[in-house]
Protein backbone atom coordinates (compact mmCIF):
# COMPACT_ATOMS: atom_id res chain seq x y z
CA UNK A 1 -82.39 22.64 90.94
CA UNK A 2 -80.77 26.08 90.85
CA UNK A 3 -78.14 26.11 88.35
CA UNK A 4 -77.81 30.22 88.29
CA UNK A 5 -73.89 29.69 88.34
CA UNK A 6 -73.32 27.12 85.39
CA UNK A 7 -69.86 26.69 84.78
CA UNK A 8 -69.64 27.17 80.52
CA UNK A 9 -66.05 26.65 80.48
CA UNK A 10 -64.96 23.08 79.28
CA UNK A 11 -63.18 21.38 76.59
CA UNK A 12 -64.95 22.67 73.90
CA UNK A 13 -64.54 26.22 74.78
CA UNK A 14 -60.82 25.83 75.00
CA UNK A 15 -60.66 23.76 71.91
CA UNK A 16 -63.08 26.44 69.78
CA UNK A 17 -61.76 29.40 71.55
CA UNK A 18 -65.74 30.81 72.22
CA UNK A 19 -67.11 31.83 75.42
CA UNK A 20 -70.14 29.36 75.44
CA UNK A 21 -69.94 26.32 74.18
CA UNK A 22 -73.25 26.58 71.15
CA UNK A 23 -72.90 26.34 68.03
CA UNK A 24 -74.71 27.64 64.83
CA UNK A 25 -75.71 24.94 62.63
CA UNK A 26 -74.57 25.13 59.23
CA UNK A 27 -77.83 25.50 57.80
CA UNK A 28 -77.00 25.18 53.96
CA UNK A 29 -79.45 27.69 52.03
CA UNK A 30 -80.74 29.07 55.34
CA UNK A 31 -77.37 30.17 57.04
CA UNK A 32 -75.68 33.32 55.63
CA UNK A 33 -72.47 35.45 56.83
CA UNK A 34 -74.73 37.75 58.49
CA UNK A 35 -75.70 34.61 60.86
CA UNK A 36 -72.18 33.29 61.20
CA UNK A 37 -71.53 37.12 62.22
CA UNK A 38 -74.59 37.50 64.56
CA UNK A 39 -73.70 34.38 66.29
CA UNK A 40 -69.87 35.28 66.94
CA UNK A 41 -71.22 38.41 68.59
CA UNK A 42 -73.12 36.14 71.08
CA UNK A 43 -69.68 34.75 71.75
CA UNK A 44 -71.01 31.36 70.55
CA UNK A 45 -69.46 29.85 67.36
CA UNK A 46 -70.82 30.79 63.84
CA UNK A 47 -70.98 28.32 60.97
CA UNK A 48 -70.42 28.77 57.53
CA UNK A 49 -72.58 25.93 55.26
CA UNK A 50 -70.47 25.51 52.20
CA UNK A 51 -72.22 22.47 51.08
CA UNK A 52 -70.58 21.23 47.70
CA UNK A 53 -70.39 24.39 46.28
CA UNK A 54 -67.20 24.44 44.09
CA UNK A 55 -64.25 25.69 45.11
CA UNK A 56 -64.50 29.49 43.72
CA UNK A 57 -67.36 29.94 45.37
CA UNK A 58 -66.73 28.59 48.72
CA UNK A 59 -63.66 30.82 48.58
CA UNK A 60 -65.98 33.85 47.72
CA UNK A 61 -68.32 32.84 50.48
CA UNK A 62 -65.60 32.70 52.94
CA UNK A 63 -64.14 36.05 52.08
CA UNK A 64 -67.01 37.77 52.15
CA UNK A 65 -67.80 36.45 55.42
CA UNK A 66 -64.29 37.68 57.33
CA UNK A 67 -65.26 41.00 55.96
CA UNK A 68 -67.60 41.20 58.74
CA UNK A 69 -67.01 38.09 61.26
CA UNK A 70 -63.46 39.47 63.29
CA UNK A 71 -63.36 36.23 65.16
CA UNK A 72 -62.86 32.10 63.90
CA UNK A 73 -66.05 30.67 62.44
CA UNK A 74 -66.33 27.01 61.39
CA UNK A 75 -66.11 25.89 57.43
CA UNK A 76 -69.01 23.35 56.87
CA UNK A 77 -68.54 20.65 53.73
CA UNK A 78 -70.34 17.42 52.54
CA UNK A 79 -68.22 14.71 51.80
CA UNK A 80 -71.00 12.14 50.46
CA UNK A 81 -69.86 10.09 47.94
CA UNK A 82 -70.62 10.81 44.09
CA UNK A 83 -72.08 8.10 42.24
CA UNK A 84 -70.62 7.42 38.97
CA UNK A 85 -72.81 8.76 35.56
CA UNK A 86 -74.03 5.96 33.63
CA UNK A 87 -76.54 5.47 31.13
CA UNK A 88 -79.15 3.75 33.44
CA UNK A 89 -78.21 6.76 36.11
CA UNK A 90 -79.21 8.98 33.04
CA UNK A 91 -82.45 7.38 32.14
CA UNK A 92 -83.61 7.50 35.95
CA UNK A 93 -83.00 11.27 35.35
CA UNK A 94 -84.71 11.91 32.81
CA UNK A 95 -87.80 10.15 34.08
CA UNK A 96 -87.23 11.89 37.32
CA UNK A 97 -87.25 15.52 35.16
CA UNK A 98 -90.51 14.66 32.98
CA UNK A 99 -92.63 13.44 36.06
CA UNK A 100 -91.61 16.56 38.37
CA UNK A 101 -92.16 19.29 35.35
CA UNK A 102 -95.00 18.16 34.90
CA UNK A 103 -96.14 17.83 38.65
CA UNK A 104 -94.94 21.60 38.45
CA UNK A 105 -97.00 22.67 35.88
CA UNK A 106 -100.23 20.85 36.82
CA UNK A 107 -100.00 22.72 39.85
CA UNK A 108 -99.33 26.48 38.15
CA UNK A 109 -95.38 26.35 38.40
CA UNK A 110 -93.83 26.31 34.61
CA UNK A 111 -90.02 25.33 34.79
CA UNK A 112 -87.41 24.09 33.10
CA UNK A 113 -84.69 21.80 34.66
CA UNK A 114 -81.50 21.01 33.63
CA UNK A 115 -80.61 18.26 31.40
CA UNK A 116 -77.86 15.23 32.86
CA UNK A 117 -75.14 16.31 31.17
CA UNK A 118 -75.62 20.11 32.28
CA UNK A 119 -75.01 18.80 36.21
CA UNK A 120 -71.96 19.89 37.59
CA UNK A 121 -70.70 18.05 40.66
CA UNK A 122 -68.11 18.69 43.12
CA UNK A 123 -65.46 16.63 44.28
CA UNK A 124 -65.01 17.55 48.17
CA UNK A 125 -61.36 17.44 47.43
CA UNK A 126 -61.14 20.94 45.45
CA UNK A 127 -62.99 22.18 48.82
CA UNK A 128 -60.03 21.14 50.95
CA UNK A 129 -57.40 22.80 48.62
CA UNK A 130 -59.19 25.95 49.09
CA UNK A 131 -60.28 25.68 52.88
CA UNK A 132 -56.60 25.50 53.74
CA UNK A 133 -55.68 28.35 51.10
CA UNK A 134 -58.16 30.38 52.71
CA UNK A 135 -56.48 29.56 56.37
CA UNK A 136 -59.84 28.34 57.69
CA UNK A 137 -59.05 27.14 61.40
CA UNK A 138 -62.38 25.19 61.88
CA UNK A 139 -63.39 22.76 59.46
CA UNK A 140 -67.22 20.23 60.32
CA UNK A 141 -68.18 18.07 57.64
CA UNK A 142 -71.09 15.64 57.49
CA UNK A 143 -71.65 13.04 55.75
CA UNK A 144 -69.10 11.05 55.77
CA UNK A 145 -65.29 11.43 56.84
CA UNK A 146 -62.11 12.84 54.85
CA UNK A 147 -59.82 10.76 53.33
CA UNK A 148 -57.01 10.01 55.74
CA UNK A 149 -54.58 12.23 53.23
CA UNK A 150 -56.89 15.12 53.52
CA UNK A 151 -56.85 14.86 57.25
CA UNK A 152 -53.62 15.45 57.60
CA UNK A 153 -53.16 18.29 55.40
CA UNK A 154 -55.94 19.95 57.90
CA UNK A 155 -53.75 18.58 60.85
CA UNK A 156 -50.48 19.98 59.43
CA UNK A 157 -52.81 23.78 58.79
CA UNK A 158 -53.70 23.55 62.34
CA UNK A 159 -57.33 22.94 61.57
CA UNK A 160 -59.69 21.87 63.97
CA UNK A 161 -61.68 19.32 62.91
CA UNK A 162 -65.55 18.58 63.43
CA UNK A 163 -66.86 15.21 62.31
CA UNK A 164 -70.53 14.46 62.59
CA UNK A 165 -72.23 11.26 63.58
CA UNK A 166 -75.66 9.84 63.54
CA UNK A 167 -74.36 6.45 64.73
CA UNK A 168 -71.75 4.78 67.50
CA UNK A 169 -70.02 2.97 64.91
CA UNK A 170 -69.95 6.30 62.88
CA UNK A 171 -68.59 8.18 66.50
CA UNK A 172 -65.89 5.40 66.89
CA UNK A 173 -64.77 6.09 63.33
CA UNK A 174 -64.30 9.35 63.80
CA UNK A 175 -62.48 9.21 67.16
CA UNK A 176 -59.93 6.47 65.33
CA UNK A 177 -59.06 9.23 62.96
CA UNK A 178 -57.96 11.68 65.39
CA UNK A 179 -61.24 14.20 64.77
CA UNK A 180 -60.61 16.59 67.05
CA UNK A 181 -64.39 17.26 67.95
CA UNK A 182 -67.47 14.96 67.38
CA UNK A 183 -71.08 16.18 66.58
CA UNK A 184 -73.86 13.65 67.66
CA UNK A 185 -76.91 14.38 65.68
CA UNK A 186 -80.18 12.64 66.54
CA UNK A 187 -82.89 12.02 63.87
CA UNK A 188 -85.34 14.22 65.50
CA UNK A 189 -83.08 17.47 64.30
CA UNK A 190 -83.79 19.11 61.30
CA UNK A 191 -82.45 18.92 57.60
CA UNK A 192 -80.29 16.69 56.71
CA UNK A 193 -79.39 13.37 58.18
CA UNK A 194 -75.45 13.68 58.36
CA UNK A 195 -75.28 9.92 58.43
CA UNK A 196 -72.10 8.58 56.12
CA UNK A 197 -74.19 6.46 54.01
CA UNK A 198 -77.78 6.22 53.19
CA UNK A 199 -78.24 2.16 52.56
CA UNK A 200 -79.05 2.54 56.48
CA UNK A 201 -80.12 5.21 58.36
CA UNK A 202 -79.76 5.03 61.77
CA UNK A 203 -83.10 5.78 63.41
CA UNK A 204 -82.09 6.31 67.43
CA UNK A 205 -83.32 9.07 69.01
CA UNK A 206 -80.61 11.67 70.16
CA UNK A 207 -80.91 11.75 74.06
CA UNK A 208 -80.23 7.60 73.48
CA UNK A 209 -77.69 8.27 70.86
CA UNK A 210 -75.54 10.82 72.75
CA UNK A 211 -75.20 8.54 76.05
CA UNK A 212 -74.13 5.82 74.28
CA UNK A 213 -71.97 7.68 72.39
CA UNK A 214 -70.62 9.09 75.20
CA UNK A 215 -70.39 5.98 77.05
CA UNK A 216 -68.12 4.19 73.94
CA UNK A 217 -65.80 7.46 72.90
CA UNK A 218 -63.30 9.97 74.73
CA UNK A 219 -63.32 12.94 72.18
CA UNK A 220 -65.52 15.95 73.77
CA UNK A 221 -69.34 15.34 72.17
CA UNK A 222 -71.48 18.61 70.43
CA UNK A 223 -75.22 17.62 70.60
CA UNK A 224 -77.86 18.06 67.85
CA UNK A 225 -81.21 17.78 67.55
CA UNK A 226 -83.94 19.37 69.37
CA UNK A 227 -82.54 21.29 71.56
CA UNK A 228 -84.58 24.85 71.71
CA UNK A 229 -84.53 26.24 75.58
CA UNK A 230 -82.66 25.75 78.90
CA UNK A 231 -84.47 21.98 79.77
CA UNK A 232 -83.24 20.75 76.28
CA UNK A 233 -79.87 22.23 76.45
CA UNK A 234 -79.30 20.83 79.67
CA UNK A 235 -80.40 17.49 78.55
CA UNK A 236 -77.95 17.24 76.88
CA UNK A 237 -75.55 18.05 79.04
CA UNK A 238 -76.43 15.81 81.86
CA UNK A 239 -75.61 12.55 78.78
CA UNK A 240 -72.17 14.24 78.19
CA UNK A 241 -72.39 16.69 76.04
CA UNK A 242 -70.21 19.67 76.40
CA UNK A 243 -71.45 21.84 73.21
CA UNK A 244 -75.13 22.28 71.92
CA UNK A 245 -75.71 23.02 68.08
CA UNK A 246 -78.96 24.90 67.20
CA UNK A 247 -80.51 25.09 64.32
CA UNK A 248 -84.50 24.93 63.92
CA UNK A 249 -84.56 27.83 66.80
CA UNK A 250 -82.86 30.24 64.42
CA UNK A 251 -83.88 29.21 60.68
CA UNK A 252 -86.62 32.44 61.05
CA UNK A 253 -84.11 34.70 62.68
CA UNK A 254 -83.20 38.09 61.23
CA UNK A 255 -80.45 36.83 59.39
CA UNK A 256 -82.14 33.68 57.91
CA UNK A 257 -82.20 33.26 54.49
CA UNK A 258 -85.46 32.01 54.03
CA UNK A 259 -88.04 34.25 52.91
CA UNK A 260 -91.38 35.46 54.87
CA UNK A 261 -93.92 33.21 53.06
CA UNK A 262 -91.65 30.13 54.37
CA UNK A 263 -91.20 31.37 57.97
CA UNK A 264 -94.90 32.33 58.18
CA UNK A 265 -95.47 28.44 57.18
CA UNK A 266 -92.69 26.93 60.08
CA UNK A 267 -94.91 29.17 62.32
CA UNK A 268 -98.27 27.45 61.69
CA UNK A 269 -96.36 24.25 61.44
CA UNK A 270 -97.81 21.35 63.14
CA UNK A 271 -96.53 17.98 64.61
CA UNK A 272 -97.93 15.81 61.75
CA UNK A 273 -96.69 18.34 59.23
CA UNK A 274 -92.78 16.93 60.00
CA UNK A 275 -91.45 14.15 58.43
CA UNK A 276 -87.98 12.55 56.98
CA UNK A 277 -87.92 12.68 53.20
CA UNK A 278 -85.29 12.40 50.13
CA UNK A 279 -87.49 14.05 47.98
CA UNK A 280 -85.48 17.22 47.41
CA UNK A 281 -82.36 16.13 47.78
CA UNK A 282 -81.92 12.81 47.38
CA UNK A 283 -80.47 12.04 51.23
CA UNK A 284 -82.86 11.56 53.92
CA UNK A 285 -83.62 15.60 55.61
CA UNK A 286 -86.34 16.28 58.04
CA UNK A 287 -88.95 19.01 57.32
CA UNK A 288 -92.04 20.08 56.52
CA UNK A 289 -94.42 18.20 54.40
CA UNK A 290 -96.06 19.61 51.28
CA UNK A 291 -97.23 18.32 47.94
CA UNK A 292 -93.70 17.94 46.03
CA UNK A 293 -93.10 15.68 49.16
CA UNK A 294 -95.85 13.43 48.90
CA UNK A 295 -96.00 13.16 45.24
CA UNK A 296 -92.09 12.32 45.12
CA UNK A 297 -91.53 10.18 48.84
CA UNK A 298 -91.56 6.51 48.00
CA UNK A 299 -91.26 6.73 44.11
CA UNK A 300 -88.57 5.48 41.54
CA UNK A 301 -87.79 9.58 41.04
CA UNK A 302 -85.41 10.16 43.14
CA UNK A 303 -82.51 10.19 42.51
CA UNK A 304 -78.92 9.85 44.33
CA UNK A 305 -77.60 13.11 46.14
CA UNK A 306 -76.32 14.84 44.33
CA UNK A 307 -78.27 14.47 41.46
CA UNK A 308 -81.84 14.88 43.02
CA UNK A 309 -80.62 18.29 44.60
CA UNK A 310 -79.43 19.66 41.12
CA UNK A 311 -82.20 18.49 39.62
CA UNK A 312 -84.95 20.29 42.17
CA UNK A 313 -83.01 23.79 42.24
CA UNK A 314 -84.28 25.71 39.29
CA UNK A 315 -88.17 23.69 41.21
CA UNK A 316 -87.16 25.76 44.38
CA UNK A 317 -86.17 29.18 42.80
CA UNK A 318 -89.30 29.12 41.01
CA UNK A 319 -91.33 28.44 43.88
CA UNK A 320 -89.60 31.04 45.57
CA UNK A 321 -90.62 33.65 43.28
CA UNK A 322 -94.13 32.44 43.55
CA UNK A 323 -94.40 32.14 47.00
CA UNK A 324 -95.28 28.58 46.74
CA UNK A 325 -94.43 26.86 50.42
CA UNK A 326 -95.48 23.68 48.28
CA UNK A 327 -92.53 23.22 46.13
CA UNK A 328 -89.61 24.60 48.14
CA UNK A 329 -87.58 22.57 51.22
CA UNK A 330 -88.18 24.36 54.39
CA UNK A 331 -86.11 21.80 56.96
CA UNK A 332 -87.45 21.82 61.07
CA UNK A 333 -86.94 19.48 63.48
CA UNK A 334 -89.38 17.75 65.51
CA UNK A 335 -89.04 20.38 68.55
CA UNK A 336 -91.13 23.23 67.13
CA UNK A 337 -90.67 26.10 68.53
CA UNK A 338 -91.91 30.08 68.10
CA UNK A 339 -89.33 30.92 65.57
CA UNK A 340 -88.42 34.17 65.98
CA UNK A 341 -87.42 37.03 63.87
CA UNK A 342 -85.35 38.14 66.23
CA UNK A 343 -81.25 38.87 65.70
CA UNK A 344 -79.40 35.48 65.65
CA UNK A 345 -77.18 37.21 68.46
CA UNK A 346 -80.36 37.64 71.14
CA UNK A 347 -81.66 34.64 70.37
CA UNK A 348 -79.07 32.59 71.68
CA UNK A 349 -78.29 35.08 74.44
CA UNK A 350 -82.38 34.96 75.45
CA UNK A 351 -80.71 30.61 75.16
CA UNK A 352 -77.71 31.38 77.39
CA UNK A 353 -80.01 33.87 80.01
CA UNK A 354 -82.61 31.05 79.98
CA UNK A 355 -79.87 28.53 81.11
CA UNK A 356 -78.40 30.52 83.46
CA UNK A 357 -81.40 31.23 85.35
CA UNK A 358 -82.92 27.89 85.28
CA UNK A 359 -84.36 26.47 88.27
């Protein structure tokens, strides 16, 4: 089928105000400003991963990034839920903190991680008061949904708002809350699982996901998760789908955070080298397997998010500075691709061309 004269224009590009409906996954430690900026350029729409960062420093990251995006880029939050400190939550810690030193050191890595009462953790709330301060006109969040007060202050800013779902039931939630957009993510996509709860995580594939979604809600569906080149892309069109968020095709791009050593190991990646774990984090994220992974997956030493992600950061920055693909989180989905260096901006044009001139 010759599609040379796709029609991009739909709801999505008049909602988002971008030429083609993609979007730049918020890739949280892998997306900077420089990405956000590279994929404006491309007419697309840039992301911004603020995580949980507190609110000073989401407000510095968003500054710094309209000194050099001109156009509206989407604010990304997590909105999990914080479980409450206790004294068994404490003990689990510090169990969790001996074993992984000490997997550290046996394997040449000597750090020190933070005690339990040295973890700060941020209530999504202070994020909101400064999104709106800041003006920010696109707001996604994942993992979970805003408190219906909070939605309405973004309503009343004139936010757009970008909910994501790894369910129906999630998708249906979302839609009876008046989110303006709705991101479907499959579990084959990479990093995080933006599922609102992780007692159970949904397991459909995305392709199965999105129709039904599609087939049970009226608010205009982004797809993620595996899409990479022109067939994928208009997969996921064809099940309803009107925008297509990318992420593992640009986590080695020019403006990638990640460092060489870890895009040199996505490149030699294999199938069996992908997997779902909670090891870093404590919620379920899909990338590469390495020994932290193995020793961790499946073991009482993990901990809830957030506490399992403050607990592994000083592991990662260490590994870093070694070089040491074995102890740091390098998230891919299960469509690996050639990931390449190349500007975040020709990347997804090379996406758009290959679309375009699909037959």
């Amino acid at each position: 089928m010759n599609i040379e004269t796709i029609e991009w224009e739909n709801d999505i590009t008049h909602i988002l105000n971008i030429r083609y409906p993609i979007v730049q996954a918020p890739m949280f430690a892998v997306s900077t400003p420089q990405m956000v900026a590279a994929a404006t350029d491309a007419n697309a729409l840039g992301s911004l991963p603020l995580g949980d960062l507190p609110a000073d420093k989401c407000v510095e990251l968003i500054r710094a990034t309209k000194q050099i995006v001109k156009k509206t880029f989407a604010a990304n939050i997590f909105l999990n839920k914080l479980p409450e400190p206790s004294d068994g939550l404490k003990v689990k810690f510090n169990n969790a903190k001996k074993f992984i030193e000490e997997l550290a050191k046996q394997h040449g890595l000597q750090v020190v991680l933070p005690d339990f009462d040295q973890i700060k953790v941020t209530d999504y709330h202070e994020q909101v008061d400064a999104l709106i301060a800041e003006k920010c006109r696109i707001v996604s969040f994942t993992f979970g949904i805003p408190d219906e007060e909070s939605i309405r202050r973004f309503k009343d800013s004139g936010t757009i708002l970008i909910g994501t779902s790894t369910s129906v039931e999630e998708a249906s939630i979302l839609e009876q809350l008046g989110i303006d957009i709705i991101c479907v993510q499959g579990i084959e996509a990479g990093g995080h699982r933006g599922t609102f709860t992780d007692v159970e995580l949904p397991k459909i594939g995305g392709f199965s996901l999105l129709s039904q979604v599609y087939d049970n809600v009226k608010t205009p569906l982004i797809y993620a998760g595996g899409i990479y080149d022109a067939k994928t892309l208009l997969a996921a069109r064809m099940l309803g789908a009107q925008g297509f968020q990318v992420g593992s095709l640009l986590v080695a791009s020019a403006e990638s955070a990640l460092m060489d050593f870890e895009k040199e190991r996505l490149r030699i990646a294999k199938e069996s080298d992908i997997s779902l774990t909670k090891s870093f984090s404590g919620k379920y994220a899909r990338g590469i397997q390495n020994v932290f992974t193995k020793a961790l997956d499946n073991t009482e030493y993990i901990l809830p998010y957030p506490y399992q992600n403050k607990l592994t950061t000083e592991l990662r920055k260490a590994a870093k500075l070694k070089k040491n693909a074995e102890f740091v989180s390098i998230w891919a989905g299960q469509s690996l691709n050639s990931f390449s260096e190349k500007s975040t901006k020709d990347i997804l044009l090379n996406l758009i061309k290959e679309v375009e001139n699909y037959i």
